[in-house]
C-alpha atoms as a PDB file:
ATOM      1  CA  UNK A   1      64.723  19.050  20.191  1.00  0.00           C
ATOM      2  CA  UNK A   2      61.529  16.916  20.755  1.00  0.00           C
ATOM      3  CA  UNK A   3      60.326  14.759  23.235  1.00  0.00           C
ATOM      4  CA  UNK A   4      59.309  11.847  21.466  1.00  0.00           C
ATOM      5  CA  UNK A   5      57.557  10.385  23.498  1.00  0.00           C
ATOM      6  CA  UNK A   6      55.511  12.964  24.071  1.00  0.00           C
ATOM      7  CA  UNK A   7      53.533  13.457  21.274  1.00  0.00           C
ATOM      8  CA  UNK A   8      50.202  13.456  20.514  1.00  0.00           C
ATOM      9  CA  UNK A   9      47.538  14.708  18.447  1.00  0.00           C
ATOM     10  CA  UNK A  10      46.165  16.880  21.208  1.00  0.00           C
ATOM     11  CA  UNK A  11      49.366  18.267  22.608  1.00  0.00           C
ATOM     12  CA  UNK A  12      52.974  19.475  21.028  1.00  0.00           C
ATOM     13  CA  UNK A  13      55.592  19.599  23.378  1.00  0.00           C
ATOM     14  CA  UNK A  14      58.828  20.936  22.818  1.00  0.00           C
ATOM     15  CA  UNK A  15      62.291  20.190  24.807  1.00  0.00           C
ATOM     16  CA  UNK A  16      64.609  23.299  24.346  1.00  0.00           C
ATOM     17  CA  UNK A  17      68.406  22.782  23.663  1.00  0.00           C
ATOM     18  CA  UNK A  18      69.400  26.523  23.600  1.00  0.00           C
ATOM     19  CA  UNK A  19      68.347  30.003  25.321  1.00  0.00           C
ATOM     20  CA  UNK A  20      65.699  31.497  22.731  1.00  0.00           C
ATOM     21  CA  UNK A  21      62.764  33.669  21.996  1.00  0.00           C
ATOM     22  CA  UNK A  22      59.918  31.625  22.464  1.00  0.00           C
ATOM     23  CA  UNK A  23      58.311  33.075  19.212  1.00  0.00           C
ATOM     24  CA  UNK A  24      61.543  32.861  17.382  1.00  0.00           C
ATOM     25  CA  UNK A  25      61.204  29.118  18.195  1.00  0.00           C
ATOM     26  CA  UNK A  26      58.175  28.310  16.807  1.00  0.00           C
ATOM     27  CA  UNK A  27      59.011  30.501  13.532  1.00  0.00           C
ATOM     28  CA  UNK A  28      62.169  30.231  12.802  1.00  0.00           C
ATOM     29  CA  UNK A  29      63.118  26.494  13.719  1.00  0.00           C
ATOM     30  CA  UNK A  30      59.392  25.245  13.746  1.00  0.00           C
ATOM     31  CA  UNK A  31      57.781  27.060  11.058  1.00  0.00           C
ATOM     32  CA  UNK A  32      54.878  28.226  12.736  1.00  0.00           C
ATOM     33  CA  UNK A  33      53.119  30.438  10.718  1.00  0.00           C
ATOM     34  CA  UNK A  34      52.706  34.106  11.936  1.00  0.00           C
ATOM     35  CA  UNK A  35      48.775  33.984  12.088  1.00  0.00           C
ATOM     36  CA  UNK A  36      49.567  30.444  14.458  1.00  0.00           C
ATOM     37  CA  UNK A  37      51.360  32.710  16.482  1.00  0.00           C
ATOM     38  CA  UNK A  38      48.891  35.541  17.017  1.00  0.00           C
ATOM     39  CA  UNK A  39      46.463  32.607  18.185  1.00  0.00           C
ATOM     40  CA  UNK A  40      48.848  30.945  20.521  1.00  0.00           C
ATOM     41  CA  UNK A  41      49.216  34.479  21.956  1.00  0.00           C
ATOM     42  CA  UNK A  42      45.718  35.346  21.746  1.00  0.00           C
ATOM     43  CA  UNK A  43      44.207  31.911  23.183  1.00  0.00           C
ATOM     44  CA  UNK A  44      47.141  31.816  25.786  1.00  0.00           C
ATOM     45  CA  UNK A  45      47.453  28.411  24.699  1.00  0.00           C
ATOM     46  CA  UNK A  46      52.118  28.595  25.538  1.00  0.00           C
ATOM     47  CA  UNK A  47      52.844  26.913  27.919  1.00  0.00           C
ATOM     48  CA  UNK A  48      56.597  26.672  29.595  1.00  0.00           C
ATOM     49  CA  UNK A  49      57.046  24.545  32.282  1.00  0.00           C
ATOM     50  CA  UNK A  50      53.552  24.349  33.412  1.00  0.00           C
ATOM     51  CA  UNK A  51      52.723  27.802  33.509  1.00  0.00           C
ATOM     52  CA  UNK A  52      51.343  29.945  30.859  1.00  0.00           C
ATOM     53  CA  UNK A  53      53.902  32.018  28.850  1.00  0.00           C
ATOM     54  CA  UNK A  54      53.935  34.804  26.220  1.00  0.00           C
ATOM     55  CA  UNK A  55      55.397  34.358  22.898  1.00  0.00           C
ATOM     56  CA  UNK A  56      57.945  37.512  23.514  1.00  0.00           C
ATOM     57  CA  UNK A  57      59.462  36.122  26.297  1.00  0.00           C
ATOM     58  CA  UNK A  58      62.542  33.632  26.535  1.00  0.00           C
ATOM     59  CA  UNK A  59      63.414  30.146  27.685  1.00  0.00           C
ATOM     60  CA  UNK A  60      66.605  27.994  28.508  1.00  0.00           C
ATOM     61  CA  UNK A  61      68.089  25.034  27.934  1.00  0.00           C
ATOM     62  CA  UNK A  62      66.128  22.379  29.603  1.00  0.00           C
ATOM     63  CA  UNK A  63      62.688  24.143  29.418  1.00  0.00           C
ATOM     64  CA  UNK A  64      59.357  22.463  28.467  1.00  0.00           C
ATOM     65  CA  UNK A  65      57.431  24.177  25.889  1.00  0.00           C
ATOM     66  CA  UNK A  66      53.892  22.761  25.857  1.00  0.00           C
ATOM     67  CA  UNK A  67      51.127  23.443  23.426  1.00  0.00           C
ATOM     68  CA  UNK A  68      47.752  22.322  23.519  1.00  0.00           C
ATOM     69  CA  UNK A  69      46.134  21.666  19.713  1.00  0.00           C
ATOM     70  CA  UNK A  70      42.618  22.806  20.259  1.00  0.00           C
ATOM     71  CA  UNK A  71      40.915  21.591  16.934  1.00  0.00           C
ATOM     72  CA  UNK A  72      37.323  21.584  15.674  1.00  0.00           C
ATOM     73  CA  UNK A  73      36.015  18.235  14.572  1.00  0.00           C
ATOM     74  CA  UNK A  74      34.966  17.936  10.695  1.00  0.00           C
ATOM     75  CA  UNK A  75      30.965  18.680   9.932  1.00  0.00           C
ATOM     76  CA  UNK A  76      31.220  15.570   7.194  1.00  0.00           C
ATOM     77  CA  UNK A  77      28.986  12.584   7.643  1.00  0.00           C
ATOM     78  CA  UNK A  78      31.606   9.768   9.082  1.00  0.00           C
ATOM     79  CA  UNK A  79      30.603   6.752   6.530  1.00  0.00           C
ATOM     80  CA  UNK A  80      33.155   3.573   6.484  1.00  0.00           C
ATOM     81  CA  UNK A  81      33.867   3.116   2.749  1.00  0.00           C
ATOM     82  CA  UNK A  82      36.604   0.655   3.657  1.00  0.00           C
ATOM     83  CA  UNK A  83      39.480   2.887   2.338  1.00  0.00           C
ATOM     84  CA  UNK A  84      43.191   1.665   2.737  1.00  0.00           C
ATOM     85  CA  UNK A  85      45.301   3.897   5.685  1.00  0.00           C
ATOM     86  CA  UNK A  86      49.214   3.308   4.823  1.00  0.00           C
ATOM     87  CA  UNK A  87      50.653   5.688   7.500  1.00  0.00           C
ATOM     88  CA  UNK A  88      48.980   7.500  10.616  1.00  0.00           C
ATOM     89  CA  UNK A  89      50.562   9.319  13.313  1.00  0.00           C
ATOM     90  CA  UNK A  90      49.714  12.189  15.438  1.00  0.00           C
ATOM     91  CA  UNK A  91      49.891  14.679  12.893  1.00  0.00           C
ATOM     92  CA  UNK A  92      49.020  13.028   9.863  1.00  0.00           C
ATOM     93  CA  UNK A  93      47.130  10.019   8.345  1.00  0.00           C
ATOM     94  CA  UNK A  94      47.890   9.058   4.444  1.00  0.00           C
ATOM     95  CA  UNK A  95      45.423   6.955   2.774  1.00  0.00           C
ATOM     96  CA  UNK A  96      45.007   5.014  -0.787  1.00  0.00           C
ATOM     97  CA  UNK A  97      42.345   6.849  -2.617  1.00  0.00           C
ATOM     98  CA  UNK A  98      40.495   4.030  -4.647  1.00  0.00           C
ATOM     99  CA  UNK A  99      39.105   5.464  -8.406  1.00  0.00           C
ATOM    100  CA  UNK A 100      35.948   7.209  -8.806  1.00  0.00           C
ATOM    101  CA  UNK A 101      35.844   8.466  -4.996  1.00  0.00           C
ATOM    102  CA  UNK A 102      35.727  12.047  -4.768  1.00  0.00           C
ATOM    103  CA  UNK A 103      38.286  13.378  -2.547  1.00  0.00           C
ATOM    104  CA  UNK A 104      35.937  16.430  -0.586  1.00  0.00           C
ATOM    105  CA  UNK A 105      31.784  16.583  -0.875  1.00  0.00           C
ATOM    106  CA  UNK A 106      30.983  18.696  -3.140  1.00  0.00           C
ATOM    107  CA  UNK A 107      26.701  19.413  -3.856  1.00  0.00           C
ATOM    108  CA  UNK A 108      26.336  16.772  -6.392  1.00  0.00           C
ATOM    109  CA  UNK A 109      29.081  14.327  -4.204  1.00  0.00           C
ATOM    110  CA  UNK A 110      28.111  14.994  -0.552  1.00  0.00           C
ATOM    111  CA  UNK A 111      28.281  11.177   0.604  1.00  0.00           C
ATOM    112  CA  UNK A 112      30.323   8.520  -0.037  1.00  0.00           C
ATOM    113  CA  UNK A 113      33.459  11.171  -0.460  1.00  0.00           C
ATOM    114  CA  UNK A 114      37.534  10.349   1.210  1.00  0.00           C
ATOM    115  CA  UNK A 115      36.302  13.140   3.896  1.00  0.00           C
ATOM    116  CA  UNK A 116      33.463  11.473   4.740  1.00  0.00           C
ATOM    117  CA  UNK A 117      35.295   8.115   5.386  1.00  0.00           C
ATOM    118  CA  UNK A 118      38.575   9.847   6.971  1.00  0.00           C
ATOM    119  CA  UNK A 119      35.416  11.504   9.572  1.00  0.00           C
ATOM    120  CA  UNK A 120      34.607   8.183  10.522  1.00  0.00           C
ATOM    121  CA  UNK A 121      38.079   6.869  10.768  1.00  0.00           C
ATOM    122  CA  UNK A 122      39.084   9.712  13.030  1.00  0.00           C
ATOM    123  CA  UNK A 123      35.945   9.145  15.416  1.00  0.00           C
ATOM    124  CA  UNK A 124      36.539   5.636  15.554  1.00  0.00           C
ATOM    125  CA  UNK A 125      39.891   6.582  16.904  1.00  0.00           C
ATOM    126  CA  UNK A 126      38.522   8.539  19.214  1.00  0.00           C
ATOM    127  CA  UNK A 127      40.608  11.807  17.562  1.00  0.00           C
ATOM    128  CA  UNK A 128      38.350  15.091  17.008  1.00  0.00           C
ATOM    129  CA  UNK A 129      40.410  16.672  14.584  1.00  0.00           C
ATOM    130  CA  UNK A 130      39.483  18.559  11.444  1.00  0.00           C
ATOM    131  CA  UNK A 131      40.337  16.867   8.041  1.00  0.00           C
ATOM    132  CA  UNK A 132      42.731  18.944   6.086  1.00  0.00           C
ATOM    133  CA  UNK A 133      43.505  17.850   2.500  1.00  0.00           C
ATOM    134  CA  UNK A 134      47.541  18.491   1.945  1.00  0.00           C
ATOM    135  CA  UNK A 135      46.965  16.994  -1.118  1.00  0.00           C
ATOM    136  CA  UNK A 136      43.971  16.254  -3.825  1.00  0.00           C
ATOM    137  CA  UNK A 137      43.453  14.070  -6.752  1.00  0.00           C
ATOM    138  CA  UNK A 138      40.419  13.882  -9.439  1.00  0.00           C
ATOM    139  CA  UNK A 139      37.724  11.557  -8.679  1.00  0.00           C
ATOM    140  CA  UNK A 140      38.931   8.701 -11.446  1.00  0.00           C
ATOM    141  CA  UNK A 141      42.920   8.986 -10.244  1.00  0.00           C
ATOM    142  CA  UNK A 142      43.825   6.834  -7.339  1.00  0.00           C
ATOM    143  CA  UNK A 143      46.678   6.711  -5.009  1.00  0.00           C
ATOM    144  CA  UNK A 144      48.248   8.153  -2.005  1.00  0.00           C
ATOM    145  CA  UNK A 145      46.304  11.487  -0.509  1.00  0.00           C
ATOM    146  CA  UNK A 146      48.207  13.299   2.949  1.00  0.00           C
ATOM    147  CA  UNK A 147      45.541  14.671   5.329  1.00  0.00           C
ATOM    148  CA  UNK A 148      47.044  16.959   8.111  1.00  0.00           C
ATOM    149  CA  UNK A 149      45.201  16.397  11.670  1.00  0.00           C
ATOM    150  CA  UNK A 150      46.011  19.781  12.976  1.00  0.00           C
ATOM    151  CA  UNK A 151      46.686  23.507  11.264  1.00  0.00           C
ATOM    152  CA  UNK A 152      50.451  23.607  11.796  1.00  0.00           C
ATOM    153  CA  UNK A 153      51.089  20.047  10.232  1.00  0.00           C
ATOM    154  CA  UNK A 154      49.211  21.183   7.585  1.00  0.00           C
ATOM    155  CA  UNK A 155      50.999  24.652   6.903  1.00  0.00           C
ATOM    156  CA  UNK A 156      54.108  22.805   7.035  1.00  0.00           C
ATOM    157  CA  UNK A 157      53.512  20.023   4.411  1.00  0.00           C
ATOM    158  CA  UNK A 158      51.868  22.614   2.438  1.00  0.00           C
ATOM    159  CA  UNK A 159      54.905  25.001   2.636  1.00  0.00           C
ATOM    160  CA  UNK A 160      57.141  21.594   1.709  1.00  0.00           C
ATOM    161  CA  UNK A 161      55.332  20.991  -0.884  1.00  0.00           C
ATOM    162  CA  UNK A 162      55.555  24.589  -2.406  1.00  0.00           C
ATOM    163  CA  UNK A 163      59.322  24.693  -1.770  1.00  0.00           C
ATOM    164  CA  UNK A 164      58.996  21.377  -3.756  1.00  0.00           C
ATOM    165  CA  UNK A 165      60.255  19.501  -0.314  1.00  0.00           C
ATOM    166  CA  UNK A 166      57.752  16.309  -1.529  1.00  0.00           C
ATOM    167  CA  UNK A 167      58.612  13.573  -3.715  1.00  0.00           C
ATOM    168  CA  UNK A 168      55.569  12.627  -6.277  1.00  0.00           C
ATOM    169  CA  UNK A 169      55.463   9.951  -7.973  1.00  0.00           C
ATOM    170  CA  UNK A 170      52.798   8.729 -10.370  1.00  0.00           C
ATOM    171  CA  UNK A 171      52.117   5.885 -12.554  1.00  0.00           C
ATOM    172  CA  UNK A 172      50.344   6.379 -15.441  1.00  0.00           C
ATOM    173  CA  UNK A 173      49.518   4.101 -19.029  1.00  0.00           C
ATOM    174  CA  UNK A 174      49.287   6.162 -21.735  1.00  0.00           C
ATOM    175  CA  UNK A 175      48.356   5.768 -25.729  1.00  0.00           C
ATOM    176  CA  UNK A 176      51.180   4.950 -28.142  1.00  0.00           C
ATOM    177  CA  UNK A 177      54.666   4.701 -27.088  1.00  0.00           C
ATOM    178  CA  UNK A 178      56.837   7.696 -26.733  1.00  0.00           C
ATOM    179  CA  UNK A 179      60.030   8.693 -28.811  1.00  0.00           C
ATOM    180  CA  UNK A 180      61.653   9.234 -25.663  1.00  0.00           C
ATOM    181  CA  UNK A 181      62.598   6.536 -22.814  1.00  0.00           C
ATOM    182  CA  UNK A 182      62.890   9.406 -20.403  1.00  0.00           C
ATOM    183  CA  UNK A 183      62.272  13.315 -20.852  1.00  0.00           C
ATOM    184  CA  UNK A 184      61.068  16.578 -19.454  1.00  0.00           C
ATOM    185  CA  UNK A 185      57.888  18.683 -20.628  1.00  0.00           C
ATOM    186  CA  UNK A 186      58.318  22.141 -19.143  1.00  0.00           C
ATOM    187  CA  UNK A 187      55.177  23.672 -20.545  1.00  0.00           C
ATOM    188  CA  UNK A 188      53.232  26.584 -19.373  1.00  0.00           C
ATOM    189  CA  UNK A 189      49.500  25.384 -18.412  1.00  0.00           C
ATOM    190  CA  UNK A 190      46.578  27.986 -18.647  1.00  0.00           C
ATOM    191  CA  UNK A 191      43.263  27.827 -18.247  1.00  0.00           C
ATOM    192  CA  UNK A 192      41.248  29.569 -20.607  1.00  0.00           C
ATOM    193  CA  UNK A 193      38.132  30.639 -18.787  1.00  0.00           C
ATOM    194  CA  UNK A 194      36.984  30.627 -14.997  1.00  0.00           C
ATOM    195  CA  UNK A 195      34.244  28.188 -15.673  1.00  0.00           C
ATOM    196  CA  UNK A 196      36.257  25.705 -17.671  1.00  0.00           C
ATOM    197  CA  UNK A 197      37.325  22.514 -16.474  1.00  0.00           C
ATOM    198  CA  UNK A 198      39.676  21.875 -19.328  1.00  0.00           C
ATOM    199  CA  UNK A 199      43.495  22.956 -18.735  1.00  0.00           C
ATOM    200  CA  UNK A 200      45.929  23.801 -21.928  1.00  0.00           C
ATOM    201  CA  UNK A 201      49.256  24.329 -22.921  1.00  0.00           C
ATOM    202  CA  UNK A 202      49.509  28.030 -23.626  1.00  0.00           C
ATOM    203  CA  UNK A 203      52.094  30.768 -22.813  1.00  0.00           C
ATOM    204  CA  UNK A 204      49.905  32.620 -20.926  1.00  0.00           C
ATOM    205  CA  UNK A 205      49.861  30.194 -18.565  1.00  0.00           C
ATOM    206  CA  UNK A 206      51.885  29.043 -15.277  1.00  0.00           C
ATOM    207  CA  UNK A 207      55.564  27.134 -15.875  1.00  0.00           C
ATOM    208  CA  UNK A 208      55.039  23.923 -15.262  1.00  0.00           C
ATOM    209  CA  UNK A 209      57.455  20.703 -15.215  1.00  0.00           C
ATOM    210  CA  UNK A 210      56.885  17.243 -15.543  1.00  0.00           C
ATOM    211  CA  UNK A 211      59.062  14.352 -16.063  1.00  0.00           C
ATOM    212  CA  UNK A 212      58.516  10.714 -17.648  1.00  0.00           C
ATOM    213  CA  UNK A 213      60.538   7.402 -17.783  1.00  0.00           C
ATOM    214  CA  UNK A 214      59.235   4.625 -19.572  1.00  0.00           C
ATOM    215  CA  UNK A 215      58.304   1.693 -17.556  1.00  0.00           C
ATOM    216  CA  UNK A 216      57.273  -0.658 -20.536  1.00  0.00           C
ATOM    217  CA  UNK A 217      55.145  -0.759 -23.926  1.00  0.00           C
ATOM    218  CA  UNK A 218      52.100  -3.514 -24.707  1.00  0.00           C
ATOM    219  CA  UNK A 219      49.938  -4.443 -27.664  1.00  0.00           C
ATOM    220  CA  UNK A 220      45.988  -4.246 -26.467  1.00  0.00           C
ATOM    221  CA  UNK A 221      43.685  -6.756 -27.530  1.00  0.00           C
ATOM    222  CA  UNK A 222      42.772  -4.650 -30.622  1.00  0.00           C
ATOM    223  CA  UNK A 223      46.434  -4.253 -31.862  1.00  0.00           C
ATOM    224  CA  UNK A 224      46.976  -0.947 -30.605  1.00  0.00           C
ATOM    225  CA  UNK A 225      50.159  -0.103 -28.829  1.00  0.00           C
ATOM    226  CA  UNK A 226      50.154   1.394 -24.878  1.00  0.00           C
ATOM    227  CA  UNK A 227      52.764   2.038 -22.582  1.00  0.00           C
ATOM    228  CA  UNK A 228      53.326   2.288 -19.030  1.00  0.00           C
ATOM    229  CA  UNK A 229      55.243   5.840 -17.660  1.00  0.00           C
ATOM    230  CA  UNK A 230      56.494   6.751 -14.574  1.00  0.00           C
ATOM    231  CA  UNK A 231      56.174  10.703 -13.736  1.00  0.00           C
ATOM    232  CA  UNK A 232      57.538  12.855 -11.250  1.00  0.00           C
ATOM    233  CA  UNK A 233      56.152  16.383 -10.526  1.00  0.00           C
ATOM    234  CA  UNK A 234      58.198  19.705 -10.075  1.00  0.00           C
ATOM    235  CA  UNK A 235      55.299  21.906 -10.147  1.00  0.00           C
ATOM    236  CA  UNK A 236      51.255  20.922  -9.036  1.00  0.00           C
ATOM    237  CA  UNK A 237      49.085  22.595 -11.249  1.00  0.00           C
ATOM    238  CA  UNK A 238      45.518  21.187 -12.180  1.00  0.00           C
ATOM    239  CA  UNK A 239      45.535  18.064 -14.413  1.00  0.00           C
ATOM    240  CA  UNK A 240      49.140  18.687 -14.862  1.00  0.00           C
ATOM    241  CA  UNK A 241      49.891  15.617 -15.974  1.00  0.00           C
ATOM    242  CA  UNK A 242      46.930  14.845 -18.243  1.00  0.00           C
ATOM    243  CA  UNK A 243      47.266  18.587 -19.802  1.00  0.00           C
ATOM    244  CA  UNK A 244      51.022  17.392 -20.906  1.00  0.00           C
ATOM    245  CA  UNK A 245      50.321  13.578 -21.947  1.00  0.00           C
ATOM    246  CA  UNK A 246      47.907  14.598 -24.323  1.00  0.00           C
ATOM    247  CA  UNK A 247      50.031  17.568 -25.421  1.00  0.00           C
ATOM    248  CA  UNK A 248      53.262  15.527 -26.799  1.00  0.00           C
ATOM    249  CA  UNK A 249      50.414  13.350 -28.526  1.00  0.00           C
ATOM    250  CA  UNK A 250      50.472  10.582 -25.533  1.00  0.00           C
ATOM    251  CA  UNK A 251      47.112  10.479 -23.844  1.00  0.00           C
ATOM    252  CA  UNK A 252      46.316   8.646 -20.788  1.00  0.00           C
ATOM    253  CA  UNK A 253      43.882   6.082 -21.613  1.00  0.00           C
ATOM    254  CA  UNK A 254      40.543   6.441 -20.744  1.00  0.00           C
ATOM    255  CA  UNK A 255      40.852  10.020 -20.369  1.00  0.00           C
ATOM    256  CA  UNK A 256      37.570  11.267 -21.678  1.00  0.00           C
ATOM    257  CA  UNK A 257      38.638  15.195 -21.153  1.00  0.00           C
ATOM    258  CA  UNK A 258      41.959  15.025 -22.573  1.00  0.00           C
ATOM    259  CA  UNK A 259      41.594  12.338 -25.137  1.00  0.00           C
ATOM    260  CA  UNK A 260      38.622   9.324 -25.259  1.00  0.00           C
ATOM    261  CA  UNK A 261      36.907   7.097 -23.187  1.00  0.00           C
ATOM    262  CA  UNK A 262      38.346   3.713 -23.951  1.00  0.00           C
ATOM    263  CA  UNK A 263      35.661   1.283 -21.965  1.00  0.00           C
ATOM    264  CA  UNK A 264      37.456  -1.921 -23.415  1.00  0.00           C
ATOM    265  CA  UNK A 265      40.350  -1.160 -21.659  1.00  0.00           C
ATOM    266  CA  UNK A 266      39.705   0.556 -18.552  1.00  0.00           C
ATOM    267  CA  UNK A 267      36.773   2.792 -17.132  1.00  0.00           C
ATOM    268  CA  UNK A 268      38.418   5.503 -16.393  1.00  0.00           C
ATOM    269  CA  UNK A 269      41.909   7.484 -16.535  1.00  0.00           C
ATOM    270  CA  UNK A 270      44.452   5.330 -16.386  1.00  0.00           C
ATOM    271  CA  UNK A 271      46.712   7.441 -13.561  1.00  0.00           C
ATOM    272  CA  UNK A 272      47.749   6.552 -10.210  1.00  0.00           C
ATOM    273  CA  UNK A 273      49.606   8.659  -7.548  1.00  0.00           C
ATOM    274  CA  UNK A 274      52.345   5.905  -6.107  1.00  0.00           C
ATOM    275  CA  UNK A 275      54.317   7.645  -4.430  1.00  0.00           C
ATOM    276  CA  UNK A 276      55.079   9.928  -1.527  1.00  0.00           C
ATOM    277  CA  UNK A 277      58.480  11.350   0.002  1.00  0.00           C
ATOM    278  CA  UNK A 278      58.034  13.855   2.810  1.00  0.00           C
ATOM    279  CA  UNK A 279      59.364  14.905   6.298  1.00  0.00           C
ATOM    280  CA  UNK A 280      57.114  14.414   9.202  1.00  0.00           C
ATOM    281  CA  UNK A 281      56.161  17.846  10.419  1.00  0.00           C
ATOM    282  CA  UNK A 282      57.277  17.664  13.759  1.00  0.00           C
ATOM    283  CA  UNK A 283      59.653  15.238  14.329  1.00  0.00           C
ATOM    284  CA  UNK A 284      61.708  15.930  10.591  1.00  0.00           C
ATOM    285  CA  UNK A 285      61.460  11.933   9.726  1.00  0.00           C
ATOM    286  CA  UNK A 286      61.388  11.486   5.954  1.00  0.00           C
ATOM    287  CA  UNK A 287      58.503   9.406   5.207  1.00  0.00           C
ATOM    288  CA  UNK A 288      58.269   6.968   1.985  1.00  0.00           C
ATOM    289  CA  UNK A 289      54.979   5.423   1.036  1.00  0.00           C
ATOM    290  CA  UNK A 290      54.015   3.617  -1.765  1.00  0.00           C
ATOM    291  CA  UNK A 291      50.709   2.501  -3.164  1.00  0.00           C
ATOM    292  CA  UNK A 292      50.908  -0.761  -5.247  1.00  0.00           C
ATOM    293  CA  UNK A 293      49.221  -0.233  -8.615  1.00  0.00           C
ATOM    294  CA  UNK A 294      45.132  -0.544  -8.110  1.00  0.00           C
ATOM    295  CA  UNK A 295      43.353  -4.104  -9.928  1.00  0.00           C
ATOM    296  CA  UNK A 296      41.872  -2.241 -12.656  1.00  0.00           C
ATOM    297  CA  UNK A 297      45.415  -0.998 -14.251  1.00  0.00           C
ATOM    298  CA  UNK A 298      46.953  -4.503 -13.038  1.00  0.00           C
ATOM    299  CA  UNK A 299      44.295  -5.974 -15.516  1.00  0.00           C
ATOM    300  CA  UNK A 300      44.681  -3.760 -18.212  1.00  0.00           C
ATOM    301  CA  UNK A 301      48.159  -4.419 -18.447  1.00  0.00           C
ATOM    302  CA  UNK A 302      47.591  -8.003 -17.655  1.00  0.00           C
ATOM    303  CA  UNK A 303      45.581  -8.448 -20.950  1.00  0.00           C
ATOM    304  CA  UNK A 304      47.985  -7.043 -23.189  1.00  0.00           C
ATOM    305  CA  UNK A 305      51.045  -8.483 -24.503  1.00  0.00           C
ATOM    306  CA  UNK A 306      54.675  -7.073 -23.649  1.00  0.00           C
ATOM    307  CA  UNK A 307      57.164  -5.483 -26.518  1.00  0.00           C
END
């Protein structure tokens, strides 16, 4: 059980219900990771009651575990680039990525990056914490990106999300209108070389599953017919959903790797991560966020005309 109260992003403290192993704790109800462990041990950092504890040993009922998180702050430049936080907490802050931001600087994107603004947002706070992407999108998609203040809430969401523990929801307005009001595409998705950027459908590749419901169809301004989807994700892999739109002949517009650039319409991929479902590391809260649909896909559909 937790002490709510408690909480903070320097400190994890931990009120214990039952006689246990204080290692079997952490791993077992917790999900520490093993390597966590070895550090706790190794750093001394245990604390029960006050007093400095190893891992092996046990506690009872009404013990205080405390932990101290000893973090490294981030080596990014902290710039404000006036990006949108929807949800912070001790463990966790979740922001709406605006389009062509890259998420992490890179040697052709070393300023103006998401971890160079989340550096500045944590100083301001006064929080010196490492950023730690739990999720990432491509530069041109916008929408909701989780960034874990501390190593455990980030092996946690991480393991969530691999035990498919998230909810994911995306928007996205594709080309043409599909057969289908709602369907699956389980399709294996390779990638042919290391150096390529480009993803296929190929079985050689990794299963992976996405799903579609169709929000609405529109006539652009040049006659041509679009519609908006909503996706949800059973597996991650790169440009999943891209690599499948364009693969049952839908492309998302504007997608100049997987289909065309379509400038009248919109300046760049027409894809938006809305939606987030997840527990809250420590405290087991499910957490629902949603990102409202950026201008630039508001307009597009704005200047088209409903079927």
């Amino acid at each position: 059980m937790f002490i709510k109260d408690e909480q903070s992003w320097d400190k994890f403290v931990i009120s214990v219900d039952k006689e246990i192993k204080i290692q079997d704790l952490l791993r077992d109800e917790l999900g520490f990771s093993a390597r966590s462990i070895s550090r706790l041990k190794r750093e001394k950092n245990i604390y029960v009651n006050g007093k400095y504890t190893k891992p092996t040993l046990h506690v009872d009922k009404g013990d205080i575990i405390e932990i101290p998180i000893i973090e490294e702050g981030s080596d990014f430049e902290g710039q404000d680039l006036n990006v949108r936080v929807l949800y912070e907490d001790f463990d966790l802050v979740v922001v709406d990525k605006p389009p062509f931001m890259v998420v992490h600087p890179t040697k052709s994107h070393y300023q103006n990056t998401l971890a160079n603004h989340l550096s500045y947002h944590l100083d301001q706070e006064g929080q010196d914490v490492r950023v730690r992407f739990v999720n990432r999108l491509d530069m041109n998609t916008s929408g909701l990106v989780i960034v874990a203040k501390n190593a455990y809430a980030h092996h946690k969401l991480s393991s969530d999300m691999s035990d498919k523990l998230v909810e994911k929801e995306y928007y996205a307005i594709v080309n043409g209108v599909p057969d289908h009001k709602e369907a699956t595409i389980d399709q294996p998705i390779y990638r042919e070389t290391e150096d390529s950027i480009k993803r296929i459908v190929d079985p050689r590749g990794q299963r992976s599953i996405t799903h579609y419901s169709l929000i609405g169809s529109y006539k652009d301004c040049e006659g041509h017919l679009i519609s908006l989807l909503r996706i949800s994700l059973e597996t991650g892999r790169t440009h999943q959903i891209r690599v499948h739109m364009d693969y049952i002949g839908h492309p998302i517009v504007s997608d100049e790797l997987y289909g065309q650039l379509q400038d009248n319409l919109i300046g760049r991929q027409a894809l938006h991560a809305r939606k987030l479902v997840f527990n809250q590391p420590r405290m087991k809260n499910e957490i629902e966020l949603v990102a409202d649909l950026p201008d630039d896909m508001v307009r597009l559909l704005d200047k088209c005309e409903k079927i």
